[in-house]
N, C-alpha and C. Protein backbone atom coordinates (compact mmCIF):
# COMPACT_ATOMS: atom_id res chain seq x y z
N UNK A 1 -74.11 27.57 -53.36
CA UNK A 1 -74.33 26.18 -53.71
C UNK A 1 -75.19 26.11 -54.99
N UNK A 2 -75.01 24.91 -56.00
CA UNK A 2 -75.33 24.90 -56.93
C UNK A 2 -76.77 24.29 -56.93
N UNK A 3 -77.85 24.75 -57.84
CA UNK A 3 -79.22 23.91 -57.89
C UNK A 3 -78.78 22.70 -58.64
N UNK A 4 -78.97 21.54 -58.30
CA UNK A 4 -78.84 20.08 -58.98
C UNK A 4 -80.38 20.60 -60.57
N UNK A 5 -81.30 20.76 -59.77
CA UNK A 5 -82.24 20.95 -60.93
C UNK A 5 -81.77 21.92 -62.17
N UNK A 6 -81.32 23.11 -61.51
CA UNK A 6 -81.05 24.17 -62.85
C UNK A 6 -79.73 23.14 -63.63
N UNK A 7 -78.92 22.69 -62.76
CA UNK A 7 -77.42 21.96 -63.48
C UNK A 7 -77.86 21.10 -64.76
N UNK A 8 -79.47 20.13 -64.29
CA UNK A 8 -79.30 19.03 -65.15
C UNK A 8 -80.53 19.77 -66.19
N UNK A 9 -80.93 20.53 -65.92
CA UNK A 9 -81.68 21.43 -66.74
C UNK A 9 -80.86 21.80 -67.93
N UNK A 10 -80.07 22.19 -67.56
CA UNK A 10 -78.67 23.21 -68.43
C UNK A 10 -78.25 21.98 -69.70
N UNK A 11 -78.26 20.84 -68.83
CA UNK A 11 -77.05 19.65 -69.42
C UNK A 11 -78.10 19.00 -70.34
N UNK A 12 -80.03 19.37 -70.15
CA UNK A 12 -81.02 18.99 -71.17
C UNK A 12 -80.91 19.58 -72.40
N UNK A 13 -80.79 20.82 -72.05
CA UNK A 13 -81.30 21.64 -73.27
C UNK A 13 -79.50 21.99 -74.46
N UNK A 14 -78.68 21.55 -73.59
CA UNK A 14 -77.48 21.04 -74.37
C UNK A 14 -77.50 20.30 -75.00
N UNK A 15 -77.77 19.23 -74.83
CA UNK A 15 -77.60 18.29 -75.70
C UNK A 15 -78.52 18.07 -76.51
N UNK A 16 -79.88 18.50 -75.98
CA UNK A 16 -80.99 18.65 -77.15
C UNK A 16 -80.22 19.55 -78.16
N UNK A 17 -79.50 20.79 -77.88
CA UNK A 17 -78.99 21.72 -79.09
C UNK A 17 -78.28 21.01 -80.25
N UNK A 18 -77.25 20.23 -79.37
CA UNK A 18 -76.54 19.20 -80.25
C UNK A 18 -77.20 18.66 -80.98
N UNK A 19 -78.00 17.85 -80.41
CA UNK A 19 -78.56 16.66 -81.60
C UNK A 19 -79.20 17.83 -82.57
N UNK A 20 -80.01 18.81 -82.03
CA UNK A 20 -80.60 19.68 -83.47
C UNK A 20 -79.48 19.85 -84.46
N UNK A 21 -78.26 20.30 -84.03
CA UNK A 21 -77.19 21.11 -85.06
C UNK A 21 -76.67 19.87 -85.95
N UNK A 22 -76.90 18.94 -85.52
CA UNK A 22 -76.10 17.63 -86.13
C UNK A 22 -75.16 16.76 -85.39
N UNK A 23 -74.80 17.28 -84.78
CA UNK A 23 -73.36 17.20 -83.55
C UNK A 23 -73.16 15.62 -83.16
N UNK A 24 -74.54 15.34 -82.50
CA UNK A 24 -74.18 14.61 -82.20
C UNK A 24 -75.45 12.93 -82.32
N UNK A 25 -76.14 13.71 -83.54
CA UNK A 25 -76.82 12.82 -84.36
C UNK A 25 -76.41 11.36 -84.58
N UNK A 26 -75.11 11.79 -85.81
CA UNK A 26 -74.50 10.77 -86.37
C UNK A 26 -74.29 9.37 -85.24
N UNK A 27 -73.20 10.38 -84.20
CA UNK A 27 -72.72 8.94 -83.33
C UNK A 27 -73.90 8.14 -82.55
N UNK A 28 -74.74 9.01 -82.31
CA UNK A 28 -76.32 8.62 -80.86
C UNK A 28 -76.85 7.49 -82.60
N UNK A 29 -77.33 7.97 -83.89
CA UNK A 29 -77.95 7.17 -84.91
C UNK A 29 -77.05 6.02 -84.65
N UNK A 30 -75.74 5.75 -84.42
CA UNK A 30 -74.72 4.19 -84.86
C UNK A 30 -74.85 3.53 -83.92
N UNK A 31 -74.96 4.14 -82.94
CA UNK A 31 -75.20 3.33 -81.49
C UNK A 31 -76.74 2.82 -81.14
N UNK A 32 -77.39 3.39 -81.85
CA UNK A 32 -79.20 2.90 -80.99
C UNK A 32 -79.41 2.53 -82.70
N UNK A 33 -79.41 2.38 -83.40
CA UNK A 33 -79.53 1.95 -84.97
C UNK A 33 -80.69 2.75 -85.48
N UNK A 34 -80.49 4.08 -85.00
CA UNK A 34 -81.57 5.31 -85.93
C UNK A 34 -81.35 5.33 -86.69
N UNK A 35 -80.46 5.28 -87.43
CA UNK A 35 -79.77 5.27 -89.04
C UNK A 35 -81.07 5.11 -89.83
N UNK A 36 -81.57 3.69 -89.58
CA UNK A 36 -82.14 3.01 -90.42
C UNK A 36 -83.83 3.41 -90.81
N UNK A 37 -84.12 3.94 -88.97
CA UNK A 37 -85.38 4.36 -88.75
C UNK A 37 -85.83 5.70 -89.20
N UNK A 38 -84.89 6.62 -89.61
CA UNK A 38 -84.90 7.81 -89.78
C UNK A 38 -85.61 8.51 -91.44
N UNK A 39 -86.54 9.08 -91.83
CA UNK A 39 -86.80 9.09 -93.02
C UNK A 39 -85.99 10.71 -93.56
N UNK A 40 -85.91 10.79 -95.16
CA UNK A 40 -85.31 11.61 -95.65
C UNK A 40 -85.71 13.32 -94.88
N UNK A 41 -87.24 13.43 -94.85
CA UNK A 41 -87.33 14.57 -94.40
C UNK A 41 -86.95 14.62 -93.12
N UNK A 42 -86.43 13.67 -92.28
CA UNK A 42 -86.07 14.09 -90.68
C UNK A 42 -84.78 13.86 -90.29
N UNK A 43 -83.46 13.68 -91.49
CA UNK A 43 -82.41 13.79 -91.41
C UNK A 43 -81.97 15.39 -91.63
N UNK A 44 -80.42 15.30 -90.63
CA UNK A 44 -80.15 16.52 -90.16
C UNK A 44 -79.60 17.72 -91.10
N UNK A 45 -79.29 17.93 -91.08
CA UNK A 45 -79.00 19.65 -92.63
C UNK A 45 -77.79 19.49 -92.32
N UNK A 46 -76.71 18.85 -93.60
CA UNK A 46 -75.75 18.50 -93.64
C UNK A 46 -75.00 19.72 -93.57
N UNK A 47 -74.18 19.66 -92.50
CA UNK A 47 -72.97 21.20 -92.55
C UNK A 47 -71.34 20.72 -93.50
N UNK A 48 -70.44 21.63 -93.29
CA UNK A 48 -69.38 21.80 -94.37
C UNK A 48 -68.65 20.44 -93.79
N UNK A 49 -68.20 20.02 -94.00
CA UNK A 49 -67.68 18.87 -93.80
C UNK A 49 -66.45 18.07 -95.28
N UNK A 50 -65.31 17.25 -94.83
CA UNK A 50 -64.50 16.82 -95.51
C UNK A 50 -64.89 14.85 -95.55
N UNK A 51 -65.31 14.55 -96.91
CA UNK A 51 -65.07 13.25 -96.99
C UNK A 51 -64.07 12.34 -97.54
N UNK A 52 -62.94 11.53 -96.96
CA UNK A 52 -62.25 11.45 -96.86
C UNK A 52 -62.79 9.80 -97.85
N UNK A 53 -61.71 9.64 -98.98
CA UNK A 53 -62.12 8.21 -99.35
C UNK A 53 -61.72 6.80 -99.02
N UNK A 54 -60.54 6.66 -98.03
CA UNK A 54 -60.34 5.51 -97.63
C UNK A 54 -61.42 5.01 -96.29
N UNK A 55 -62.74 6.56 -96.12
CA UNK A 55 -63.74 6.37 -95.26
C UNK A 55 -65.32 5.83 -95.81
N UNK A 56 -64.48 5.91 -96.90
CA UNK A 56 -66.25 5.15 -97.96
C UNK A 56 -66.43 3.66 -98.25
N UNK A 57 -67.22 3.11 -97.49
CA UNK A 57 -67.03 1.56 -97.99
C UNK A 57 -67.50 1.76 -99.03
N UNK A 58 -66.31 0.55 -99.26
CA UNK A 58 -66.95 0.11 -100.70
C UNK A 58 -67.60 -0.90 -100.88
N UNK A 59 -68.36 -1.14 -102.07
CA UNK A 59 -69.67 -2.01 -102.15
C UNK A 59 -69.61 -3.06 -103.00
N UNK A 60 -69.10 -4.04 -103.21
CA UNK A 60 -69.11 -4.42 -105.08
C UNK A 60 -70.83 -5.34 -105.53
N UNK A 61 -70.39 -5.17 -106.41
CA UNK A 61 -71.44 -5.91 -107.10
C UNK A 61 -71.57 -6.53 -108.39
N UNK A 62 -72.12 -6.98 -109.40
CA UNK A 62 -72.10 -7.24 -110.71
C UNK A 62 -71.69 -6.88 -111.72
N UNK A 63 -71.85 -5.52 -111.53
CA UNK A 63 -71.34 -3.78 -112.80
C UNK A 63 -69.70 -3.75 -112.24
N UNK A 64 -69.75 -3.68 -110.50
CA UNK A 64 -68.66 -2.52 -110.31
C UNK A 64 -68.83 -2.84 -109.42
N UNK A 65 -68.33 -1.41 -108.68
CA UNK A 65 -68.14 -1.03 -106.96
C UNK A 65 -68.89 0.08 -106.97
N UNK A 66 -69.72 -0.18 -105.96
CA UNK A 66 -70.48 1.50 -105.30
C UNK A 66 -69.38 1.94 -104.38
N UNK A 67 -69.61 3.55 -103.85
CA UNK A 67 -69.27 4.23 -103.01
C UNK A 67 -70.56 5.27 -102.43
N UNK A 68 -70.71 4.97 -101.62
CA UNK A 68 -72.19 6.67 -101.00
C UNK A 68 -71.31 7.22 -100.57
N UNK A 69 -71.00 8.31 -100.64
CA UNK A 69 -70.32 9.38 -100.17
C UNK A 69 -71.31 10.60 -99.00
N UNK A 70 -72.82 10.84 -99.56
CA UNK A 70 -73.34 11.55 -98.88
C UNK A 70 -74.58 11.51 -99.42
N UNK A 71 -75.94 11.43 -98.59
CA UNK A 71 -77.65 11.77 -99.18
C UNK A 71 -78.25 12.76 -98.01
N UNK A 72 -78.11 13.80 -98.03
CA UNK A 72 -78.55 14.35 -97.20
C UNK A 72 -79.09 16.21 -97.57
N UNK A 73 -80.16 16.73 -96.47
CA UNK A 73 -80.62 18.08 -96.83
C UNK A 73 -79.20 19.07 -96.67
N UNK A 74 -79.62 20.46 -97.26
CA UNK A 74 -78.73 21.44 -97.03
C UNK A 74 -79.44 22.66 -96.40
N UNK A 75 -79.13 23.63 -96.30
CA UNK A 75 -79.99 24.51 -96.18
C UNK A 75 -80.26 25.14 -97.19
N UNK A 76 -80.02 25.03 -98.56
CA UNK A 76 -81.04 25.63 -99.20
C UNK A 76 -81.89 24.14 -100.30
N UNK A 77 -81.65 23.15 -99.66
CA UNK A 77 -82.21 21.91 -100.58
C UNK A 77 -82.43 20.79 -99.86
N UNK A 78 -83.86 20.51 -100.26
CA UNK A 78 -84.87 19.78 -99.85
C UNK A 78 -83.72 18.20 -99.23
N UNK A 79 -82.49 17.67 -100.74
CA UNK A 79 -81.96 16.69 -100.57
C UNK A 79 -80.64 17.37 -101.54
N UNK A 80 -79.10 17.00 -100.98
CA UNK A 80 -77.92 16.57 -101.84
C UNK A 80 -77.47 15.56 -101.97
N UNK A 81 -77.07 15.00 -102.63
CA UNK A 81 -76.09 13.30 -102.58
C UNK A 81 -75.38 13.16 -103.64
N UNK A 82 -74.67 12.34 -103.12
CA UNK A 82 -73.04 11.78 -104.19
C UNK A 82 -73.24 10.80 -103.62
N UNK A 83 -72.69 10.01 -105.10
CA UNK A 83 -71.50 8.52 -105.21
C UNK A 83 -71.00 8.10 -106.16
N UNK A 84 -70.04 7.35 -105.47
CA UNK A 84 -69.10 7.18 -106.91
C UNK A 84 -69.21 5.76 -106.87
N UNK A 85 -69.34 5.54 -108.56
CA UNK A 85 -69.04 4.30 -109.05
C UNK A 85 -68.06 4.22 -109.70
N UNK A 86 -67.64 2.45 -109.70
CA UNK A 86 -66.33 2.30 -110.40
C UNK A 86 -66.79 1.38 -111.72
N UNK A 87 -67.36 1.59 -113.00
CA UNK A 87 -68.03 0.46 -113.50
C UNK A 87 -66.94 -0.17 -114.36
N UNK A 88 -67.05 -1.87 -114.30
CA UNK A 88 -66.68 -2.32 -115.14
C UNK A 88 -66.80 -2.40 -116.57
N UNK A 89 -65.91 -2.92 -117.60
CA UNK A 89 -65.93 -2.92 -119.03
C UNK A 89 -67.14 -3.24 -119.50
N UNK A 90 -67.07 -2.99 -120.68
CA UNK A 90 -69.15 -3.55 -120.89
C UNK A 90 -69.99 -3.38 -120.21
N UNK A 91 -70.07 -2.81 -119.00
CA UNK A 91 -71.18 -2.48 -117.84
C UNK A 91 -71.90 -1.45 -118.06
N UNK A 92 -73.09 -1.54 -117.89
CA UNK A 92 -74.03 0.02 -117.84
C UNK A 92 -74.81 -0.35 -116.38
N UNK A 93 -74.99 0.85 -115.65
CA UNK A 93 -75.51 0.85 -114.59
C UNK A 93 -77.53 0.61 -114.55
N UNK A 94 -77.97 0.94 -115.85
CA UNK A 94 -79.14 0.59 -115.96
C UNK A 94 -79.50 1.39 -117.40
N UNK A 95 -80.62 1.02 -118.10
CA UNK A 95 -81.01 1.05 -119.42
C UNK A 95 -81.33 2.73 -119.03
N UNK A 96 -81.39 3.48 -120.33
CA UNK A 96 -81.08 5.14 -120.12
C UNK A 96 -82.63 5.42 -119.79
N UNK A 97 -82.74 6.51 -118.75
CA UNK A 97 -84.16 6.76 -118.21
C UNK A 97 -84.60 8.58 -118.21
N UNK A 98 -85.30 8.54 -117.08
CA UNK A 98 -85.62 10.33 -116.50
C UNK A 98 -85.90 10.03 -115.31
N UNK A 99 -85.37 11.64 -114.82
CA UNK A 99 -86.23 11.71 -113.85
C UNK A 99 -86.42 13.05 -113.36
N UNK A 100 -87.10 13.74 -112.59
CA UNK A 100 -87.25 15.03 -112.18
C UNK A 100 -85.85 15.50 -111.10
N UNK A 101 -84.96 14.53 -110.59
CA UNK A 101 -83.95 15.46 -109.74
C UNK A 101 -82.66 15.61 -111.24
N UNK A 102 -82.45 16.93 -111.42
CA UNK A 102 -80.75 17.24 -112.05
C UNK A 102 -79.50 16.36 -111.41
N UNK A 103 -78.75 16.29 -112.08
CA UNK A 103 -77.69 15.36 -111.71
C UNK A 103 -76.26 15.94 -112.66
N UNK A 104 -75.29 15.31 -112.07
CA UNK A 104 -73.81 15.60 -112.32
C UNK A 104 -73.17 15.03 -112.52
N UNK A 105 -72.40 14.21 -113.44
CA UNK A 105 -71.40 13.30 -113.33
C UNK A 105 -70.00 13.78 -113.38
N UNK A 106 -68.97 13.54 -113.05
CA UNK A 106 -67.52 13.65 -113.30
C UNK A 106 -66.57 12.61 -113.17
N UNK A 107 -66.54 12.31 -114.16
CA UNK A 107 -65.49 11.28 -114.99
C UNK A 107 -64.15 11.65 -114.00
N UNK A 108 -63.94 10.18 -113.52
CA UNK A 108 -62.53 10.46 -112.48
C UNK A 108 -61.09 9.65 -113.28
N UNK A 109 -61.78 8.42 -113.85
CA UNK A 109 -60.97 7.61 -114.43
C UNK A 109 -61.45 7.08 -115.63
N UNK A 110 -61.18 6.69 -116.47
CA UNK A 110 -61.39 5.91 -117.73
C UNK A 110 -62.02 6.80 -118.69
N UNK A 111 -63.45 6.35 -119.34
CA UNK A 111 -63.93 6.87 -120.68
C UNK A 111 -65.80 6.15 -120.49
N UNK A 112 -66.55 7.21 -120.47
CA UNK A 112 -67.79 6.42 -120.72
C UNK A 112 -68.44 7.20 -121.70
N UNK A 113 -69.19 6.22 -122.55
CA UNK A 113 -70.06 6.45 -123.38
C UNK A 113 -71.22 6.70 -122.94
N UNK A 114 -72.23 8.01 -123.65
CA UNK A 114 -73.12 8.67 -122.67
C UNK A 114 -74.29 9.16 -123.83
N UNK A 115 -75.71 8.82 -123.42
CA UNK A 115 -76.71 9.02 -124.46
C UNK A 115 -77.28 9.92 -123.72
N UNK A 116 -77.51 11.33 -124.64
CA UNK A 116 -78.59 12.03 -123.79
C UNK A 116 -79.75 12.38 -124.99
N UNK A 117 -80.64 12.43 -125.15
CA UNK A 117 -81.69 12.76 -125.57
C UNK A 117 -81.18 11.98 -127.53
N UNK A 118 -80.69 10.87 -127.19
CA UNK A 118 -80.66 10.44 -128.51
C UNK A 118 -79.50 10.71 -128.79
N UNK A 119 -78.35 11.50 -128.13
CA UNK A 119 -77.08 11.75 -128.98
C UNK A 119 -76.41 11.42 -128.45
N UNK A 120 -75.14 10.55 -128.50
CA UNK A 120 -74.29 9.85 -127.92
C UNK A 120 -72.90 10.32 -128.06
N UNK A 121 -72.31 10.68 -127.30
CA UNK A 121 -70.70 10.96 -126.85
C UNK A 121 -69.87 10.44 -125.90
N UNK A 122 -68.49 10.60 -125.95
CA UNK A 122 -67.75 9.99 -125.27
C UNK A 122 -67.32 10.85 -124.32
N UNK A 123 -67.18 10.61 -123.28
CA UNK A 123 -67.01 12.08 -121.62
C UNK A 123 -65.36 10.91 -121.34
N UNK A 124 -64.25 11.86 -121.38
CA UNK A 124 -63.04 10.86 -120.69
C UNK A 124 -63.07 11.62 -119.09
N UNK A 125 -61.68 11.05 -118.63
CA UNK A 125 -61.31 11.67 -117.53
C UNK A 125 -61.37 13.31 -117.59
N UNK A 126 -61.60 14.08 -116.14
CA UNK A 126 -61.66 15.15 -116.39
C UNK A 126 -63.37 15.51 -117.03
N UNK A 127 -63.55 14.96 -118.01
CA UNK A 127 -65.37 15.06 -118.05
C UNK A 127 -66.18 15.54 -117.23
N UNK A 128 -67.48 16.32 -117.67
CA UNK A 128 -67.84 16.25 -116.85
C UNK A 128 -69.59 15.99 -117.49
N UNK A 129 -70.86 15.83 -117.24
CA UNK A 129 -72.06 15.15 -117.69
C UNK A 129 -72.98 15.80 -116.99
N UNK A 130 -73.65 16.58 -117.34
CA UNK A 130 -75.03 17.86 -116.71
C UNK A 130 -76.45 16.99 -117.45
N UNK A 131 -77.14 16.24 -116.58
CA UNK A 131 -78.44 15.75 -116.78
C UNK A 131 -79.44 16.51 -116.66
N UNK A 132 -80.19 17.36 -116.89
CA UNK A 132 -81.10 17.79 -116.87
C UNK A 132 -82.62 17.40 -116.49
N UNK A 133 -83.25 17.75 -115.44
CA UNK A 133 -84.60 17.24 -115.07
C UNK A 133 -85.53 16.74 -116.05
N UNK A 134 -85.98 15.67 -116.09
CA UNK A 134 -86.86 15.23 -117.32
C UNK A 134 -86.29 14.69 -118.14
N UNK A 135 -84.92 14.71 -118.80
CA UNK A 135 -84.56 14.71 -119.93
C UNK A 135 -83.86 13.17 -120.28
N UNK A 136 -84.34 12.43 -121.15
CA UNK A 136 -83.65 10.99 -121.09
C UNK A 136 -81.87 10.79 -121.34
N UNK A 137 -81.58 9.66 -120.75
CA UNK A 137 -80.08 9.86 -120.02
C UNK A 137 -79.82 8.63 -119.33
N UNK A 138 -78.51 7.87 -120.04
CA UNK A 138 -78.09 6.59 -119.68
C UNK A 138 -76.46 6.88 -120.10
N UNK A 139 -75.39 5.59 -119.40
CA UNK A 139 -74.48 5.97 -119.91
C UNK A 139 -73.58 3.94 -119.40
N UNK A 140 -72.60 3.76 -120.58
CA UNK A 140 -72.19 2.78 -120.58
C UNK A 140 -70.82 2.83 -120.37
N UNK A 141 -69.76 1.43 -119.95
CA UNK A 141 -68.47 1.85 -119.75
C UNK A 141 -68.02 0.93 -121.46
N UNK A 142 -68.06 1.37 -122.39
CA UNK A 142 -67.80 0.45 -123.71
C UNK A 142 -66.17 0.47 -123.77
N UNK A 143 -65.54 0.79 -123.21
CA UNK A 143 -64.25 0.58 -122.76
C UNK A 143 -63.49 -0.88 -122.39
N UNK A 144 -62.41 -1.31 -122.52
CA UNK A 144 -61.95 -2.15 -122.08
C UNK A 144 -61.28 -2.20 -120.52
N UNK A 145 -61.22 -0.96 -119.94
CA UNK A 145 -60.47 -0.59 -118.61
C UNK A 145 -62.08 -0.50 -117.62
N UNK A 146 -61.93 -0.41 -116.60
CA UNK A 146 -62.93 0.59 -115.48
C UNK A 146 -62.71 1.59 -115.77
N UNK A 147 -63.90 2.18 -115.57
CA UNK A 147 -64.48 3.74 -115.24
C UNK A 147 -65.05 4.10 -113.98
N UNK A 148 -64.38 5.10 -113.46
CA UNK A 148 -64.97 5.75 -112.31
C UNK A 148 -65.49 6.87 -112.65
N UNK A 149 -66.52 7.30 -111.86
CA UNK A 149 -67.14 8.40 -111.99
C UNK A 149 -68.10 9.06 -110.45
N UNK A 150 -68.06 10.45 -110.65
CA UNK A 150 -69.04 10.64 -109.19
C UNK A 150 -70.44 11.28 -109.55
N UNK A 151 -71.39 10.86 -109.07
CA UNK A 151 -72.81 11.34 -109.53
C UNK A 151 -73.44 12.38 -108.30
N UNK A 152 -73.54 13.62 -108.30
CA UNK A 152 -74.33 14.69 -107.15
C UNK A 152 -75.38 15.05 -107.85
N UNK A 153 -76.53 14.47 -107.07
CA UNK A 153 -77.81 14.64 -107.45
C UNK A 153 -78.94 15.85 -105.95
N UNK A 154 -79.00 16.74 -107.25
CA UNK A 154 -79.63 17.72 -106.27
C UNK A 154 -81.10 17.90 -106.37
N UNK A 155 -81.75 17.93 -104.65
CA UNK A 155 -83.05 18.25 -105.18
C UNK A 155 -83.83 18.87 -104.75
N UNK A 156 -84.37 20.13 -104.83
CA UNK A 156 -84.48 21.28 -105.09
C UNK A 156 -85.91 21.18 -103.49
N UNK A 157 -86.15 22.58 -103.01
CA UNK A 157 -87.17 22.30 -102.02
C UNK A 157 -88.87 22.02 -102.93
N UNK A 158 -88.85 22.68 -104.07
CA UNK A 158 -90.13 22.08 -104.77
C UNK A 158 -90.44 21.17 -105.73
N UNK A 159 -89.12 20.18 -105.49
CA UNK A 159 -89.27 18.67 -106.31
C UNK A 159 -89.88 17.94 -105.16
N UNK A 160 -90.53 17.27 -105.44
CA UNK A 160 -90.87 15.61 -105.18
C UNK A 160 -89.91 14.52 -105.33
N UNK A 161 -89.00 14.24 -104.31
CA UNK A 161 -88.17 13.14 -104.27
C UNK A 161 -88.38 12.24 -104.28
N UNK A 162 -88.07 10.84 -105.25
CA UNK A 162 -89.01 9.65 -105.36
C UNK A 162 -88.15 9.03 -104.35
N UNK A 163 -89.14 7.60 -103.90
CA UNK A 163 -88.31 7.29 -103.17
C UNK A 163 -87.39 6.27 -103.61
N UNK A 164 -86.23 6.23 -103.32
CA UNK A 164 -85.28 4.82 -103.60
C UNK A 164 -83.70 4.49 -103.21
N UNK A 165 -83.23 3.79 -103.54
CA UNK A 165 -81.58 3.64 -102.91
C UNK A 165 -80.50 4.06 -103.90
N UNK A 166 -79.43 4.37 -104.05
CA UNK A 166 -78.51 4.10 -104.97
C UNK A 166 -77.90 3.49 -104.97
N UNK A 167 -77.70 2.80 -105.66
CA UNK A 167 -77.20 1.18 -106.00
C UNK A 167 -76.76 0.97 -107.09
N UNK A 168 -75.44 0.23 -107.71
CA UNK A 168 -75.14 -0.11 -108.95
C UNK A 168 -76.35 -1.08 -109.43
N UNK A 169 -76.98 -1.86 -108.42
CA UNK A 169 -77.63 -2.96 -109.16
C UNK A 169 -79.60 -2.67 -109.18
N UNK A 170 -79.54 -1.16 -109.02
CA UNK A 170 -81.00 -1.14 -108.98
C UNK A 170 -81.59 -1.14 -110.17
N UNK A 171 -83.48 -0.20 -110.16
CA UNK A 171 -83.87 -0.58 -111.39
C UNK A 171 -83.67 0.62 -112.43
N UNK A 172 -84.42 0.37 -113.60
CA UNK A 172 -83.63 1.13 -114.48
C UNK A 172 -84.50 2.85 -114.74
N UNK A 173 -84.98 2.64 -113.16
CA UNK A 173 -85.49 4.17 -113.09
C UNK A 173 -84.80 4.92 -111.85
N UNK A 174 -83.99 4.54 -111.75
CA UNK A 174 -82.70 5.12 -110.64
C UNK A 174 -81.45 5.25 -111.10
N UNK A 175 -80.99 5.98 -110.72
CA UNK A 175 -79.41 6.17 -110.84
C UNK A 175 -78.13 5.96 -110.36
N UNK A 176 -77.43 5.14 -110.35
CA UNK A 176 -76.18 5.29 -110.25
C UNK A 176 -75.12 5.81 -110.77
């Protein structure tokens, strides 16, 4: 005969495993609204995973359309994240800035105009845009079409992550 105690013992330390590995984080966060309560350092270490884009809401706003695709740790980094924006003609996502996390862009669609340290070029489709920590960096859609683009911003275990959202419509010391 079975111990009821060892059984539900067994069925504790299971599901505690889960929630450590990630497993079953996500769905328990949508249902009790941890999502919201949860801060950067106590979200779970994002494993390999496929993001699928008809699974990204989309966001619009003034510029464009956001997409978050992902903000989360890895195991070898403090924080990773992507998103893609879609910016409209004449749109810049915010006046050109710095900041201490490196960043990535890749031009998916259109043509943006891109200032980095004073020198300005044009990145088309296929493009791709390496920001460098510190280094000043803005970029406009001077185009007549939309531009899409995806931004992965990595940040390292001995940066200092500031805090903030990504947003097409934030301020002009953040990134989209």
């Amino acid at each position: 005969m079975k111990n009821p105690r060892v059984a539900s013992g067994r069925a504790i330390f299971l599901c505690t495993g889960l929630v450590f590995c990630g497993c079953l984080l996500e769905p328990l966060s949508a249902q009790t609204n941890l999502a919201g309560a949860t801060s950067p350092a106590h979200k779970p270490i994002m494993r390999s995973r496929i993001f699928q884009w008809n699974a990204m809401k989309a966001q619009p706003s003034s510029i464009g359309v956001f997409r978050n695709v992902f903000d989360a740790p890895t195991a070898t980094l403090d924080g990773f994240s992507c998103h893609i924006t879609t910016l409209n003609p004449g749109k810049e996502p915010h006046p050109a800035h710095r900041h201490p996390e490196e960043e990535l862009l890749v031009i998916k669609e259109g043509t943006l105009e891109v200032v980095q340290n004073g020198m300005t070029n044009q990145v088309s489709a296929g493009g791709m845009v390496f920001c460098a920590s510190n280094e000043l960096h803005g970029w406009r859609n001077a185009s007549t079409n939309p531009v899409t683009y995806y931004v992965l911003k990595v940040y390292p275990h001995d940066l200092q992550r500031p805090a903030h959202t990504n947003s097409p419509s934030q301020s002009a010391t953040k990134t989209p």
